[in-house]
Protein backbone atom coordinates (compact mmCIF):
# COMPACT_ATOMS: atom_id res chain seq x y z
CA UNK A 1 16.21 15.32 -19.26
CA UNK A 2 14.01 17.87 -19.04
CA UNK A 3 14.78 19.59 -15.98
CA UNK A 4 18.56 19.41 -16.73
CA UNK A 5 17.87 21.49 -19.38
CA UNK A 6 15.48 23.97 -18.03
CA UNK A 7 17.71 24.08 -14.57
CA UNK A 8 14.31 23.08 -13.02
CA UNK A 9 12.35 26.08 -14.65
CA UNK A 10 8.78 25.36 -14.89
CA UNK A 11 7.53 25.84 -18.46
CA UNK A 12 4.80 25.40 -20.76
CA UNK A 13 6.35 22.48 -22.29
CA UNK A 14 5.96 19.97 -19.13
CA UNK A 15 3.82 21.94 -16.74
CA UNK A 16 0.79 20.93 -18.19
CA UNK A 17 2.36 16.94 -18.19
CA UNK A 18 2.92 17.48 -14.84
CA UNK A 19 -0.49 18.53 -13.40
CA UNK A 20 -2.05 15.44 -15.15
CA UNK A 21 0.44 12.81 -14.59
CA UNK A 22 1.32 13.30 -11.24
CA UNK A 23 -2.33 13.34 -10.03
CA UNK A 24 -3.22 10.32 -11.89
CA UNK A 25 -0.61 8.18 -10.89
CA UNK A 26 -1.89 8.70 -7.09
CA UNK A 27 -5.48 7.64 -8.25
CA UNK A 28 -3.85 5.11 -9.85
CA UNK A 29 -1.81 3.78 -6.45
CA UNK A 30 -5.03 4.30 -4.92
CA UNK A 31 -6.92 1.93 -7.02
CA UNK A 32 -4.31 -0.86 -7.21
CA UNK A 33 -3.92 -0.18 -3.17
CA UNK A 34 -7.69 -0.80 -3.09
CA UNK A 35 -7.35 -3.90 -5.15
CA UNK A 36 -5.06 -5.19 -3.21
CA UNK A 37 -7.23 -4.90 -0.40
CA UNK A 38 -10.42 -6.63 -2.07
CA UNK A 39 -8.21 -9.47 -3.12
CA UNK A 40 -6.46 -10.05 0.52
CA UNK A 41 -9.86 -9.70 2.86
CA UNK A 42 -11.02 -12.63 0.96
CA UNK A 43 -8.15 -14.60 0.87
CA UNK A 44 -8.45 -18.56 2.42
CA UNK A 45 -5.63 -20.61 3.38
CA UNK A 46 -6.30 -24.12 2.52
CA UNK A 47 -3.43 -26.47 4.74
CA UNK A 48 -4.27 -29.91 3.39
CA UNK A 49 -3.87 -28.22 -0.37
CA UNK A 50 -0.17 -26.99 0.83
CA UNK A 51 0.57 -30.53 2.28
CA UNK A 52 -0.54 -32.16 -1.35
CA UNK A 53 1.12 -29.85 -3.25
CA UNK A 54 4.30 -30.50 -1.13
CA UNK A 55 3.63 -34.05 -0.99
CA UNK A 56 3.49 -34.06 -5.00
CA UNK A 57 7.26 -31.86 -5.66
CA UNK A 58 9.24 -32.07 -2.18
CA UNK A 59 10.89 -35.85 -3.21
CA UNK A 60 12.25 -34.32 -6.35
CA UNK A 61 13.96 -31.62 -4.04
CA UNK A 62 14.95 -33.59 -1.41
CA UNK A 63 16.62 -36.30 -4.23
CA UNK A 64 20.22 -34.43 -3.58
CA UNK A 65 19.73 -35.34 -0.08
CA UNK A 66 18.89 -38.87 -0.31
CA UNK A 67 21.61 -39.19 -2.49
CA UNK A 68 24.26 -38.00 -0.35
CA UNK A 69 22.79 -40.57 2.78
CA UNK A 70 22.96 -43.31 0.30
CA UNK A 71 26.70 -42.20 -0.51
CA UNK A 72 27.20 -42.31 3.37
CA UNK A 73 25.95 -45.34 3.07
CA UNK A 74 28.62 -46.61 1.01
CA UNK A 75 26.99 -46.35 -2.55
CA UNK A 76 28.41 -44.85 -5.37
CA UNK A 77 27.37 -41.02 -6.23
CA UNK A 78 27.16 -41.60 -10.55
CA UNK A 79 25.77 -44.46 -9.85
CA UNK A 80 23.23 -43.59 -7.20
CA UNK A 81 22.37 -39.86 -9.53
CA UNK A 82 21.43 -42.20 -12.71
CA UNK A 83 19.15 -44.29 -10.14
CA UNK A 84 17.43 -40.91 -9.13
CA UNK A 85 17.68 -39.03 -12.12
CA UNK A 86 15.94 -42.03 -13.54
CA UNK A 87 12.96 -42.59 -10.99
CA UNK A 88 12.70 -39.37 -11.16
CA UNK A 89 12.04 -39.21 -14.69
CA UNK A 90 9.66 -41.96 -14.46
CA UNK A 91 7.73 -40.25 -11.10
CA UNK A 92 7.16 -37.32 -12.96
CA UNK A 93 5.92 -38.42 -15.91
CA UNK A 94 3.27 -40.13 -13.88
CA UNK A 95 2.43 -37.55 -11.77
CA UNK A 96 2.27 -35.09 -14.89
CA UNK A 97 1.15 -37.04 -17.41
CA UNK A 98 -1.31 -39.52 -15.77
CA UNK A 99 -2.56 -37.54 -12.85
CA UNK A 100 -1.14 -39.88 -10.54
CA UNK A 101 0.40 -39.84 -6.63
CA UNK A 102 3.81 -39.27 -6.03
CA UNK A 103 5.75 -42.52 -5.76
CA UNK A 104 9.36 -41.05 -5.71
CA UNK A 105 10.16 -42.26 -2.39
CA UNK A 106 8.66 -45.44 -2.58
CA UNK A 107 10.77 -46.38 -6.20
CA UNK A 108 14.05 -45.09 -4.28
CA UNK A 109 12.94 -47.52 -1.18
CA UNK A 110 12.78 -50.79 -3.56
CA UNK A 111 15.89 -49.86 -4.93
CA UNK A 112 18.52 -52.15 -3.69
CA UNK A 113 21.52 -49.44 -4.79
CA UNK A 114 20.40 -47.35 -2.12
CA UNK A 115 19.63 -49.88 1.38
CA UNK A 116 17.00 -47.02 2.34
CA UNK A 117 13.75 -47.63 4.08
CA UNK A 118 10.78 -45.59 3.34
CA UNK A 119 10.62 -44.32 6.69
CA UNK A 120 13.93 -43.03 6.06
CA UNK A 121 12.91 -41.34 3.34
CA UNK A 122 10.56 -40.17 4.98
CA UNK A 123 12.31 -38.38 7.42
CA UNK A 124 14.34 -37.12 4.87
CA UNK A 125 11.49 -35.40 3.02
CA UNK A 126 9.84 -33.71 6.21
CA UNK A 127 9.10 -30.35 5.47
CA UNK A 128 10.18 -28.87 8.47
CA UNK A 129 14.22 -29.50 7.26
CA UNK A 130 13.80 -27.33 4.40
CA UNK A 131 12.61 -23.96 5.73
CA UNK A 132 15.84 -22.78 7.28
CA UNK A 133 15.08 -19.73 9.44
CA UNK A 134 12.02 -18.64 7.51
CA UNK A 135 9.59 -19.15 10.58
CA UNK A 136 11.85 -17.40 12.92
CA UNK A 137 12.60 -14.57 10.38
CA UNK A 138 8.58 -14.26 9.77
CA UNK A 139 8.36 -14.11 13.46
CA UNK A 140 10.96 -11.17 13.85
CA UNK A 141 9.47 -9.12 10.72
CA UNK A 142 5.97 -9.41 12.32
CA UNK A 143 6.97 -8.38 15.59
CA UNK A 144 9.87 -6.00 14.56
CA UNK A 145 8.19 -4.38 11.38
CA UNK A 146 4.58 -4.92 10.74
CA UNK A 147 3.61 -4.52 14.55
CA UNK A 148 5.25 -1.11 14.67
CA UNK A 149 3.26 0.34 11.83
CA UNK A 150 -0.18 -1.29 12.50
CA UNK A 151 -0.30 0.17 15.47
CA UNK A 152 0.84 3.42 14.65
CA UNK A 153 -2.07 3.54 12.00
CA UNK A 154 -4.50 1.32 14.49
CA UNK A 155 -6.51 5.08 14.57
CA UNK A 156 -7.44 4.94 11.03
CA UNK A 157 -10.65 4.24 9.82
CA UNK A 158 -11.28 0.93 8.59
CA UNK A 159 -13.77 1.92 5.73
CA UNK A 160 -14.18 -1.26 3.25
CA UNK A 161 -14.07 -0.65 -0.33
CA UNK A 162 -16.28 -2.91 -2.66
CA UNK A 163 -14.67 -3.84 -6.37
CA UNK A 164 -17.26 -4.64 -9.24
CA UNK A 165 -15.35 -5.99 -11.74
């Protein structure tokens, strides 16, 4: 608002604003940069904890799924979604409440409505058919985008910064 005012005129009013605040917000891009750092050298990936933790939510995701190869099947969609919807219910009250595993699949396999196996289901569930393109898409922005600029900057110092917090 300022400069439509003033016609971009520097004066007294924001000058002083100006010498402070743009300065600062540099040190503080710096520090959060530096942060950022700290937090990502240290950073583990843990693959059995990812496999548990989609092990625990992927059969409530995959339920649409299973439904529509039990409709295939011959069953009847409302009466197939108030099956799910209620072992579903009942799964995740367990697994919330009570700490326990999963059982999802293994409810939906006793059903009779459905005439599924668990191996079935498990196929169904495999991780793999719910990622899409996102490896090959990684793949391309690594190669296509992240390559480029690392080594562009590959000259650059690679002084570590230690956080005390």
């Amino acid at each position: 608002m300022t400069a439509s005012t003033q016609w971009f005129e520097r004066t007294l009013d924001d000058s002083a604003n100006k010498r402070i605040s743009i300065p600062e917000a540099f040190l503080a891009v710096d520090g959060i940069l530096n942060l950022y750092r700290n937090v990502a050298d240290g950073l583990v990936v843990y693959p059995k904890v990812i496999a548990q933790h989609l092990n625990r939510e992927l059969p409530f995701m995959a339920t649409e799924n299973i439904m529509m190869d039990a409709v295939k099947r011959g069953g009847d969609r409302q009466q197939l979604h108030e099956h799910i919807r209620q072992h579903s219910m009942a799964a995740s009250k367990e697994v919330k409440e009570e700490g326990k595993e999963n059982d999802l699949l293994q409810r939906i396999a006793d059903d009779p409505i459905f005439g599924i196996t668990l191996e079935e289901l498990k196929e169904t569930v495999k991780p793999e058919k719910y990622v899409g393109r996102a490896p090959q898409q990684t793949l391309e922005f690594l190669d296509e985008v992240v390559a480029p600029v690392l080594k562009q900057y590959s000259d650059l110092p690679d002084d570590a910064v230690d956080i005390n917090v």
